[in-house]
PDB file of N, CA and C in Angstrom:
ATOM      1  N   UNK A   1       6.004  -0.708  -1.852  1.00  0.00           N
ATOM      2  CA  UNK A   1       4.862  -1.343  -1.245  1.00  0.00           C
ATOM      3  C   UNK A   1       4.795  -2.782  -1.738  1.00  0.00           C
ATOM      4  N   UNK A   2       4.568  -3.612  -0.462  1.00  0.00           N
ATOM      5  CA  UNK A   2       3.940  -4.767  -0.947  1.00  0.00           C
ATOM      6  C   UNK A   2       3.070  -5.632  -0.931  1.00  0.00           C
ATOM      7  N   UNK A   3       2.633  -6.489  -1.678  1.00  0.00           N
ATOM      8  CA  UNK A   3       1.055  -7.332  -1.406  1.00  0.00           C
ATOM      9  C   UNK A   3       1.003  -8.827  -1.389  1.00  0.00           C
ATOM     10  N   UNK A   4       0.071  -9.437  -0.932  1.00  0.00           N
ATOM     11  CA  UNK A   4       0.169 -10.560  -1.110  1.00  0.00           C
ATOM     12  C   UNK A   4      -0.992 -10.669  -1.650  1.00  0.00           C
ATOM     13  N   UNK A   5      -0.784 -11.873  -2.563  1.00  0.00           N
ATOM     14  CA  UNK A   5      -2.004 -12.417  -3.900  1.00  0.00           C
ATOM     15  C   UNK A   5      -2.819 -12.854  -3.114  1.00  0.00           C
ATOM     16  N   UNK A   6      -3.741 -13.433  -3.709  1.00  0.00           N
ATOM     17  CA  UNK A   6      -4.693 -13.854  -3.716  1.00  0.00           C
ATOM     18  C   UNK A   6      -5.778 -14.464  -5.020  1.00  0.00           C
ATOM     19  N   UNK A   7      -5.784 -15.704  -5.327  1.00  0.00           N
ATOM     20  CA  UNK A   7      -6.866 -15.902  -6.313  1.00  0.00           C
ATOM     21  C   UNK A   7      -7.867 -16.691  -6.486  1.00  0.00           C
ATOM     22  N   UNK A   8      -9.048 -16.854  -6.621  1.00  0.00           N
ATOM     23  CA  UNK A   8     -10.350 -18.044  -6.622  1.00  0.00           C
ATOM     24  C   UNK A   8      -9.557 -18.770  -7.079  1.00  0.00           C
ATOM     25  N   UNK A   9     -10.264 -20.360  -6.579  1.00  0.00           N
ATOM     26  CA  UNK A   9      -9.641 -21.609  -6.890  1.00  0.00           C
ATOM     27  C   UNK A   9      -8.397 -21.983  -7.533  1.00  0.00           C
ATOM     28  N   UNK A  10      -7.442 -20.917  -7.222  1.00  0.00           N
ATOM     29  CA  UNK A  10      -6.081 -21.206  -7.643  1.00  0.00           C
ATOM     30  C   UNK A  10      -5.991 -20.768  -8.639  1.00  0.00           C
ATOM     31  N   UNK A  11      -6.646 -19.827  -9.530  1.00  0.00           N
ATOM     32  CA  UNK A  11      -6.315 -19.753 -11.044  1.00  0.00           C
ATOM     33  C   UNK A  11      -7.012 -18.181 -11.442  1.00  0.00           C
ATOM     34  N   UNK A  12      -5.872 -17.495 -11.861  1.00  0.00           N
ATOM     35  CA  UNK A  12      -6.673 -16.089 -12.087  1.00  0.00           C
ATOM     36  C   UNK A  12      -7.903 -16.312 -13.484  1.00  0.00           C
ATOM     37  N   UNK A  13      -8.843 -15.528 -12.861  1.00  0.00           N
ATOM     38  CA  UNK A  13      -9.967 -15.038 -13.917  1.00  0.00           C
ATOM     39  C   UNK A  13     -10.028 -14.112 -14.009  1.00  0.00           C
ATOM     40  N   UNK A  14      -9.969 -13.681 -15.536  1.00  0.00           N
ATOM     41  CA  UNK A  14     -10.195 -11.990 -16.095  1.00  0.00           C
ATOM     42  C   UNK A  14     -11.523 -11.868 -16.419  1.00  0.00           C
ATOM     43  N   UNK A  15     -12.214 -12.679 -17.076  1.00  0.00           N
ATOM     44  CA  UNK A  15     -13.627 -12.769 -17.408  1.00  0.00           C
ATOM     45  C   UNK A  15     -14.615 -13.331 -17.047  1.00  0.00           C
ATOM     46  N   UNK A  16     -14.424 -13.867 -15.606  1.00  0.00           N
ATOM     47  CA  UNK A  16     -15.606 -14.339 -14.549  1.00  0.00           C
ATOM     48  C   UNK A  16     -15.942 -13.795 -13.260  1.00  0.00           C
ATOM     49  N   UNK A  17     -16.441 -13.767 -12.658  1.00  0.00           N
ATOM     50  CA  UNK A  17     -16.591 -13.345 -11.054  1.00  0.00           C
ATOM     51  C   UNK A  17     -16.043 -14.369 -10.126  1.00  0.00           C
ATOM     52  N   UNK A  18     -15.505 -14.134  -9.519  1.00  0.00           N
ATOM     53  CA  UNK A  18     -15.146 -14.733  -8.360  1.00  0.00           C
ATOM     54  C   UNK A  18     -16.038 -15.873  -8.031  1.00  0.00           C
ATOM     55  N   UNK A  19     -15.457 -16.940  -7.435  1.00  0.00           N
ATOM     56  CA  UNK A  19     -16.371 -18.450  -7.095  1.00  0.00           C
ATOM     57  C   UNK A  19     -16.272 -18.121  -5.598  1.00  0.00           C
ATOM     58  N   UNK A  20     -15.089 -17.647  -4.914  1.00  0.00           N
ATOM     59  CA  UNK A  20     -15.237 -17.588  -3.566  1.00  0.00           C
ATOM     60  C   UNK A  20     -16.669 -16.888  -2.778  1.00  0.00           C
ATOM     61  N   UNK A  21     -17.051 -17.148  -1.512  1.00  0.00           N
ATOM     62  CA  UNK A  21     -17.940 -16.944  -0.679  1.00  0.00           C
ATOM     63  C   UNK A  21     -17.659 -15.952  -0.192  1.00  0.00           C
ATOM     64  N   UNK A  22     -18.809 -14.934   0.027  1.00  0.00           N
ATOM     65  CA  UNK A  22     -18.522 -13.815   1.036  1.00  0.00           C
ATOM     66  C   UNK A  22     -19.449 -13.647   1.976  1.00  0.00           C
ATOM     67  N   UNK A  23     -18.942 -13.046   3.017  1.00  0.00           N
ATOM     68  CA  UNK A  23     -20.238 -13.241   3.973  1.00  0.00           C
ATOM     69  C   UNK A  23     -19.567 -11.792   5.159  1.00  0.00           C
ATOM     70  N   UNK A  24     -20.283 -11.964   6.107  1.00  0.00           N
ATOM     71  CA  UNK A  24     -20.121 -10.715   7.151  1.00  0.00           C
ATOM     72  C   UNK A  24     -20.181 -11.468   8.319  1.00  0.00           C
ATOM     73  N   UNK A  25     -18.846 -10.945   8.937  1.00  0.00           N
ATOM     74  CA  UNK A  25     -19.258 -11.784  10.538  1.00  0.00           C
ATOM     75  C   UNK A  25     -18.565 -10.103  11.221  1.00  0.00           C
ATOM     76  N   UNK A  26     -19.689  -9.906  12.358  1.00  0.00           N
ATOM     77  CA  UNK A  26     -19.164  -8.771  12.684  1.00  0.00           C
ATOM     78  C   UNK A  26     -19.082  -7.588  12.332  1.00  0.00           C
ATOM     79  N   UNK A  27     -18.136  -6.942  12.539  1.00  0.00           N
ATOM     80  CA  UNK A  27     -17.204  -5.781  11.337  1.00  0.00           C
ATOM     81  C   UNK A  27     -16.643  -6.241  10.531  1.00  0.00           C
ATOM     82  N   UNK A  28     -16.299  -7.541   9.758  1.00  0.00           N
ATOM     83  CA  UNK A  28     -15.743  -8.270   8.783  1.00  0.00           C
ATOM     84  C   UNK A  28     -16.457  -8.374   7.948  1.00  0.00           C
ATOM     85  N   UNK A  29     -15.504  -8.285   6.297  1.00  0.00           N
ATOM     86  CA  UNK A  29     -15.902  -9.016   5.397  1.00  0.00           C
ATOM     87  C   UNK A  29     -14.963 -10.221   5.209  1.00  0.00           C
ATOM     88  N   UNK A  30     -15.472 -11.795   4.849  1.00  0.00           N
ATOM     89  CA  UNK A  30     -15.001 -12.715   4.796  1.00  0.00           C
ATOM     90  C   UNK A  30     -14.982 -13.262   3.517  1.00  0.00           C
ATOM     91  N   UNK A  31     -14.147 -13.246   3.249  1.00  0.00           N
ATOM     92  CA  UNK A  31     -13.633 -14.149   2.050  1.00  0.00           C
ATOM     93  C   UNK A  31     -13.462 -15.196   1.886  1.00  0.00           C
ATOM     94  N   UNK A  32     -14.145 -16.423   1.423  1.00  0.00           N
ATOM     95  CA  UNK A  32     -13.660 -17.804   1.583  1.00  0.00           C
ATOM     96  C   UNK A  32     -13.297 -18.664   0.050  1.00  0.00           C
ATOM     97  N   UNK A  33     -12.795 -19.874   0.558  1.00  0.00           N
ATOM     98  CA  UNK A  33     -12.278 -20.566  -0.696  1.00  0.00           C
ATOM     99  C   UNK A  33     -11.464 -20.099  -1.577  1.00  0.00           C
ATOM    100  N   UNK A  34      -9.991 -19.058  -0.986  1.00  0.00           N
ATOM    101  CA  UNK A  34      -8.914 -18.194  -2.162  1.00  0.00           C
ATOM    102  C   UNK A  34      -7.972 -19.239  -2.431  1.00  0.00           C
ATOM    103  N   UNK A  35      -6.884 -18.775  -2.878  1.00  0.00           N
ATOM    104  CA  UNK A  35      -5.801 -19.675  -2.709  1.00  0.00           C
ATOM    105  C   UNK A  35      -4.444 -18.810  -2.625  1.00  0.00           C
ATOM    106  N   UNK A  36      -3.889 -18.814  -1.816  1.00  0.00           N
ATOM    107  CA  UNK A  36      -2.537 -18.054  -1.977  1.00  0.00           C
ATOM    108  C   UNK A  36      -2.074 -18.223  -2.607  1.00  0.00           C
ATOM    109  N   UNK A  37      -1.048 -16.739  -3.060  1.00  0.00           N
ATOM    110  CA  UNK A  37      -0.460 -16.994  -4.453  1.00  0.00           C
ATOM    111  C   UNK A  37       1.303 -16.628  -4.503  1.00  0.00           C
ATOM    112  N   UNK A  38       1.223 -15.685  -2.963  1.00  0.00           N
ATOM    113  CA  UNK A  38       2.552 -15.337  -2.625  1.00  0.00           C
ATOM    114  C   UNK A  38       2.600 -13.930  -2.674  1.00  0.00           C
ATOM    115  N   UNK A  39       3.589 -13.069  -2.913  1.00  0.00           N
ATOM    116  CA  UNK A  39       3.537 -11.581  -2.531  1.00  0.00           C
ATOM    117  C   UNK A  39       4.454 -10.953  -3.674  1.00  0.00           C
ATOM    118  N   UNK A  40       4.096  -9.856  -3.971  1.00  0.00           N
ATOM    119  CA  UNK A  40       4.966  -9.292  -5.035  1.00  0.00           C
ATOM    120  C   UNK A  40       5.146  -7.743  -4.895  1.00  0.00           C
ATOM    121  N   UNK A  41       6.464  -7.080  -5.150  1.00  0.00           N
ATOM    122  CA  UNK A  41       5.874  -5.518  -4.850  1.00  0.00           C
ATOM    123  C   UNK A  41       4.955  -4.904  -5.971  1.00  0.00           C
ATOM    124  N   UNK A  42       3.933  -3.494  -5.634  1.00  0.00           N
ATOM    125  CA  UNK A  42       3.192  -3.468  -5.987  1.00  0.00           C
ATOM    126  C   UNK A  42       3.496  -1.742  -6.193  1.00  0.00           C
ATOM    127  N   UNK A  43       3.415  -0.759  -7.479  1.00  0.00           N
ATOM    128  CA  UNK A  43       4.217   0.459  -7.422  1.00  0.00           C
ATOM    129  C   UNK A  43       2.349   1.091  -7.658  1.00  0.00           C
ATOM    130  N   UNK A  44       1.673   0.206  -8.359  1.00  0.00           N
ATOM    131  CA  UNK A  44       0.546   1.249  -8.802  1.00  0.00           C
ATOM    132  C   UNK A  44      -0.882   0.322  -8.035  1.00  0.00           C
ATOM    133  N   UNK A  45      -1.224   0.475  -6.690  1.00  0.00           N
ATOM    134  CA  UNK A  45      -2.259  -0.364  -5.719  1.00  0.00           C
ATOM    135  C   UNK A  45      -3.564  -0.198  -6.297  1.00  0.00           C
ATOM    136  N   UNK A  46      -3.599   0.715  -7.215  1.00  0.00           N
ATOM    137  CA  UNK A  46      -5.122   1.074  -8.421  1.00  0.00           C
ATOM    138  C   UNK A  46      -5.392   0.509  -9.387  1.00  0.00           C
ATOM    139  N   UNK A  47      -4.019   0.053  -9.867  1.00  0.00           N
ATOM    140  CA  UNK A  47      -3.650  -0.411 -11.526  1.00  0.00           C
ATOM    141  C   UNK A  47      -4.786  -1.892 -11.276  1.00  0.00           C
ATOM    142  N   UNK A  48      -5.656  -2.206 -11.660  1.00  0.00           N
ATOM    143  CA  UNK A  48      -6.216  -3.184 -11.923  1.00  0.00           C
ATOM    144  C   UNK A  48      -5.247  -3.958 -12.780  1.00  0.00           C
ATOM    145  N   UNK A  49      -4.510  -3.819 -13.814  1.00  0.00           N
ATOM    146  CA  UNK A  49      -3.904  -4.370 -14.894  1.00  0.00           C
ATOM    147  C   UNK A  49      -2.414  -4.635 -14.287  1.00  0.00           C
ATOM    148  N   UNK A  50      -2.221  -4.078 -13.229  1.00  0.00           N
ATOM    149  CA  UNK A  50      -0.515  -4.090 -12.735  1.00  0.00           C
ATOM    150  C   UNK A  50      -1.030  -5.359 -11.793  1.00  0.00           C
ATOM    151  N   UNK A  51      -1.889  -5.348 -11.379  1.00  0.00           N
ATOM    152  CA  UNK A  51      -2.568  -6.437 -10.066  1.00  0.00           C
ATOM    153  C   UNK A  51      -2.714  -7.530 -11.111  1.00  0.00           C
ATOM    154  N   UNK A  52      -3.718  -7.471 -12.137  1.00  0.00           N
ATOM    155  CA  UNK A  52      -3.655  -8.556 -12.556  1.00  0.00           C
ATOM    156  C   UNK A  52      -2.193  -9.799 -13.222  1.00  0.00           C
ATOM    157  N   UNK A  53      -1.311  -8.771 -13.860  1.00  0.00           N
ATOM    158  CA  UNK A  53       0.020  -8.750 -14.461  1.00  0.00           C
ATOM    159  C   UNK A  53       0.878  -9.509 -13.048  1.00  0.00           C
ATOM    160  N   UNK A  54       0.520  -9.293 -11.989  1.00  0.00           N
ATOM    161  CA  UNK A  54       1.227  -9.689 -10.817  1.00  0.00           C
ATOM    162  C   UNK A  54       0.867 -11.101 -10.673  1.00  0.00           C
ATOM    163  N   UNK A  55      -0.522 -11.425 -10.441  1.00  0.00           N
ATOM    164  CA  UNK A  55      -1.254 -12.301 -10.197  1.00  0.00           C
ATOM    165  C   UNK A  55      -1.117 -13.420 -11.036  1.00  0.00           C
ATOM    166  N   UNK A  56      -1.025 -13.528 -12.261  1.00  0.00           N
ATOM    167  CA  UNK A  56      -0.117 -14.326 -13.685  1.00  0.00           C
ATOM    168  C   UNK A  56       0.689 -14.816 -13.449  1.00  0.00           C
ATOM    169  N   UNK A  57       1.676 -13.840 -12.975  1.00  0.00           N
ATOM    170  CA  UNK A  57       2.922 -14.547 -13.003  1.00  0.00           C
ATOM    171  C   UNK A  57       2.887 -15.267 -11.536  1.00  0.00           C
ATOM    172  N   UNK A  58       2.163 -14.710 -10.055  1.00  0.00           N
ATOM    173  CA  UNK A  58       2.833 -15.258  -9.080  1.00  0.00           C
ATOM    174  C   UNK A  58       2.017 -16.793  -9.531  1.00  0.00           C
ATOM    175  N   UNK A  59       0.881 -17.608 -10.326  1.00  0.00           N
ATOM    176  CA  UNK A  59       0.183 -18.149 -10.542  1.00  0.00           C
ATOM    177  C   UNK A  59       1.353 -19.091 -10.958  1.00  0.00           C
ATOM    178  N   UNK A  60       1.412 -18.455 -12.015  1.00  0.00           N
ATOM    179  CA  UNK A  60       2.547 -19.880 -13.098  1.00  0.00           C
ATOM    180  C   UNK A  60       3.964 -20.068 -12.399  1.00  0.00           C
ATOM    181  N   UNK A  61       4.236 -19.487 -10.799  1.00  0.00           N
ATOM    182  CA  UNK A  61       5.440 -19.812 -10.624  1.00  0.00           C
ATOM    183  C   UNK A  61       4.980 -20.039  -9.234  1.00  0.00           C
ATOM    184  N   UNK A  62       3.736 -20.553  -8.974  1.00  0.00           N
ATOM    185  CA  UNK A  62       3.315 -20.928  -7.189  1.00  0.00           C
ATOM    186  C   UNK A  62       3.913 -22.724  -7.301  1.00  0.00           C
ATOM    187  N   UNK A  63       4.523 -22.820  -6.495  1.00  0.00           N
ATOM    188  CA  UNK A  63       4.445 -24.323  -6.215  1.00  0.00           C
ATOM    189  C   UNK A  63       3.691 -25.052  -5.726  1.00  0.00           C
ATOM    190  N   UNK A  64       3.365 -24.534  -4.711  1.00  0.00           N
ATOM    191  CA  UNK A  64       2.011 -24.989  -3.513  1.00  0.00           C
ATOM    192  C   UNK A  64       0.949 -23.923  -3.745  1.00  0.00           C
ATOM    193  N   UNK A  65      -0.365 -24.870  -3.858  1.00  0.00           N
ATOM    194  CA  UNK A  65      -1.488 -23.895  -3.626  1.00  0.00           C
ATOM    195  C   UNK A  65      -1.794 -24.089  -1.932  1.00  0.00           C
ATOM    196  N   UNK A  66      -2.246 -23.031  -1.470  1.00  0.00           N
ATOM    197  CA  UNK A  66      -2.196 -22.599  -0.017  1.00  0.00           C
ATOM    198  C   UNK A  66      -3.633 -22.332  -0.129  1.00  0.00           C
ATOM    199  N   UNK A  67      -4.687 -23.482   0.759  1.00  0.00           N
ATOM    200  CA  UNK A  67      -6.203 -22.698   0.967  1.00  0.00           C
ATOM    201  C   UNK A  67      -6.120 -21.801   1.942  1.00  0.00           C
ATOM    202  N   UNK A  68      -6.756 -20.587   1.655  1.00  0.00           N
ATOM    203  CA  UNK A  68      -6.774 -19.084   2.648  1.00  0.00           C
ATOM    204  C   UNK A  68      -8.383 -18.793   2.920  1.00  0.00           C
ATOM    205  N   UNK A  69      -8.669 -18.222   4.067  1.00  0.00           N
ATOM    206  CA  UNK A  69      -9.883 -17.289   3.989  1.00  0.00           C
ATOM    207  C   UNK A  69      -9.102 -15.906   4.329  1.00  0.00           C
ATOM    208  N   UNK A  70      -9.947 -14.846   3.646  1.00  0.00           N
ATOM    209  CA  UNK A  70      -9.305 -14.076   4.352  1.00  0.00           C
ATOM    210  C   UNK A  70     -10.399 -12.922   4.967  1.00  0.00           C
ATOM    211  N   UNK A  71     -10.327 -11.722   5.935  1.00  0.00           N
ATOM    212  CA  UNK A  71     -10.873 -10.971   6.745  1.00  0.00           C
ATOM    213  C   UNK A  71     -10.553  -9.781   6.393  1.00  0.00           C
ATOM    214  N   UNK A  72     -11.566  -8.921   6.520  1.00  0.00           N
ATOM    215  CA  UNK A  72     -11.283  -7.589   5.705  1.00  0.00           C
ATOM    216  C   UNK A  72     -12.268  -7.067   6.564  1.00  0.00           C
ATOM    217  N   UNK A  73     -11.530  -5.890   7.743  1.00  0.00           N
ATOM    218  CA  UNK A  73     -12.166  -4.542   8.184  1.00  0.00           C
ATOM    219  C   UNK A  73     -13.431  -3.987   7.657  1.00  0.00           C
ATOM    220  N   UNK A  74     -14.269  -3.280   8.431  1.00  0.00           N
ATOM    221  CA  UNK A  74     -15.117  -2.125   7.369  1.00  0.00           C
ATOM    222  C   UNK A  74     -14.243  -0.574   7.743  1.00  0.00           C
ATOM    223  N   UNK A  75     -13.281  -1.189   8.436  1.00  0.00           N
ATOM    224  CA  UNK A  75     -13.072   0.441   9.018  1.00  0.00           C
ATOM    225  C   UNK A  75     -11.584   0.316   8.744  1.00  0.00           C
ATOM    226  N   UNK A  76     -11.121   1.533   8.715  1.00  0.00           N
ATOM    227  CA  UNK A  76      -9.607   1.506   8.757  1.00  0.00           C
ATOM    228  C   UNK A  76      -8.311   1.010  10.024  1.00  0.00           C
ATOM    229  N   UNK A  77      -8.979   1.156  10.909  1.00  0.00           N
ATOM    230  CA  UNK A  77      -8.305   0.720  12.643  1.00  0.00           C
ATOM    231  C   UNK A  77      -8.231  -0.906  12.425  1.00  0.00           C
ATOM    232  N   UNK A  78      -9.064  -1.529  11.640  1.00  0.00           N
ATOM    233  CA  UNK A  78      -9.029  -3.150  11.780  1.00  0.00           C
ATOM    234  C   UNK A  78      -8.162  -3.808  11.775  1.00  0.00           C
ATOM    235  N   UNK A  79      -7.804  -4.917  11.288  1.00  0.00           N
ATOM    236  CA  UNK A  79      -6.802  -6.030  11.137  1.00  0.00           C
ATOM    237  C   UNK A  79      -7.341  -6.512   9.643  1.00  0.00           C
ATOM    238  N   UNK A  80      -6.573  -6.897   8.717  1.00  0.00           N
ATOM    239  CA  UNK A  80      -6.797  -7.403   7.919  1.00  0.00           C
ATOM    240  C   UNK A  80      -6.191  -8.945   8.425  1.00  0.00           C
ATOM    241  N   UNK A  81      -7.008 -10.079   8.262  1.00  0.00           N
ATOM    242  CA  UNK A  81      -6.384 -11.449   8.605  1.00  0.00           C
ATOM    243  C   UNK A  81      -6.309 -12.446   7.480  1.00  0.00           C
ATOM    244  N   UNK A  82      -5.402 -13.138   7.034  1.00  0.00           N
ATOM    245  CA  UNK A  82      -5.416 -14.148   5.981  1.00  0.00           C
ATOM    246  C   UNK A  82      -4.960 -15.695   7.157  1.00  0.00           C
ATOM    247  N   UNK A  83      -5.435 -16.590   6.734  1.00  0.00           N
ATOM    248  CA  UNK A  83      -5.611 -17.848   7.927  1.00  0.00           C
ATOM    249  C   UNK A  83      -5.803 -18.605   6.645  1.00  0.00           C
ATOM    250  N   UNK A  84      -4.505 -19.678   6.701  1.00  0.00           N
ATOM    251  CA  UNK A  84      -4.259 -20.817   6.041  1.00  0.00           C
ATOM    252  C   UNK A  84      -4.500 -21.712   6.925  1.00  0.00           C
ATOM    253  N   UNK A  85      -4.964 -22.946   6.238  1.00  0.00           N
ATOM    254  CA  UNK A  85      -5.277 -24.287   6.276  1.00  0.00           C
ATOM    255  C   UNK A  85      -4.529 -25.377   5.835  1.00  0.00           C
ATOM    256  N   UNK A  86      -4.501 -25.894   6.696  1.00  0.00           N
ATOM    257  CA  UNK A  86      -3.492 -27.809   6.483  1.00  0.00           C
ATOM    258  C   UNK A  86      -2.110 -27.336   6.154  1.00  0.00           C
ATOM    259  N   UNK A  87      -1.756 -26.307   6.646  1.00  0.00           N
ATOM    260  CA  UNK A  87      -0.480 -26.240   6.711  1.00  0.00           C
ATOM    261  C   UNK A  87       0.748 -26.730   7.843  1.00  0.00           C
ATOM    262  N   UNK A  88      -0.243 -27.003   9.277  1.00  0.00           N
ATOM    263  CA  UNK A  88       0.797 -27.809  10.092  1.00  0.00           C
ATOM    264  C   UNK A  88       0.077 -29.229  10.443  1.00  0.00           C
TER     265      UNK A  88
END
């Protein structure tokens, strides 16, 4: 399995809450202000500590930070959407 990162303002936090915005449009939850981080495989999708361990490293080896919002279903049938910015 694999995932793609995701982290507030470009920089993982273990001991803060999230700075990004959330809001509801629809059947969506919206996520705003992330930063892509790139994709890594992922063996344990529970492991809070395997996610974070991922997130570290894709951090200290991102070249480009990528602004993302991203879209999140309430239901399982949805689309999950990630939509970058100033990329063309």
């Amino acid at each position: 399995m694999s995932c793609s990162c995701v982290a507030d303002s470009g920089k993982v936090k273990s001991d803060t809450m999230s700075t990004s915005f959330v809001f509801l449009e629809g059947d969506n939850t919206v996520f705003t202000e992330l930063t892509y981080l790139g994709s890594a495989a992922v063996d344990a999708p529970r492991s809070e500590m395997e996610i974070t361990r991922n997130m570290k490293v894709l951090n200290t080896q991102s070249q480009m930070a990528i602004p993302v919002t991203l879209s999140v279903p309430a239901h399982s049938e949805g689309i999950v959407r990630l939509v970058a910015f100033g990329l063309f």
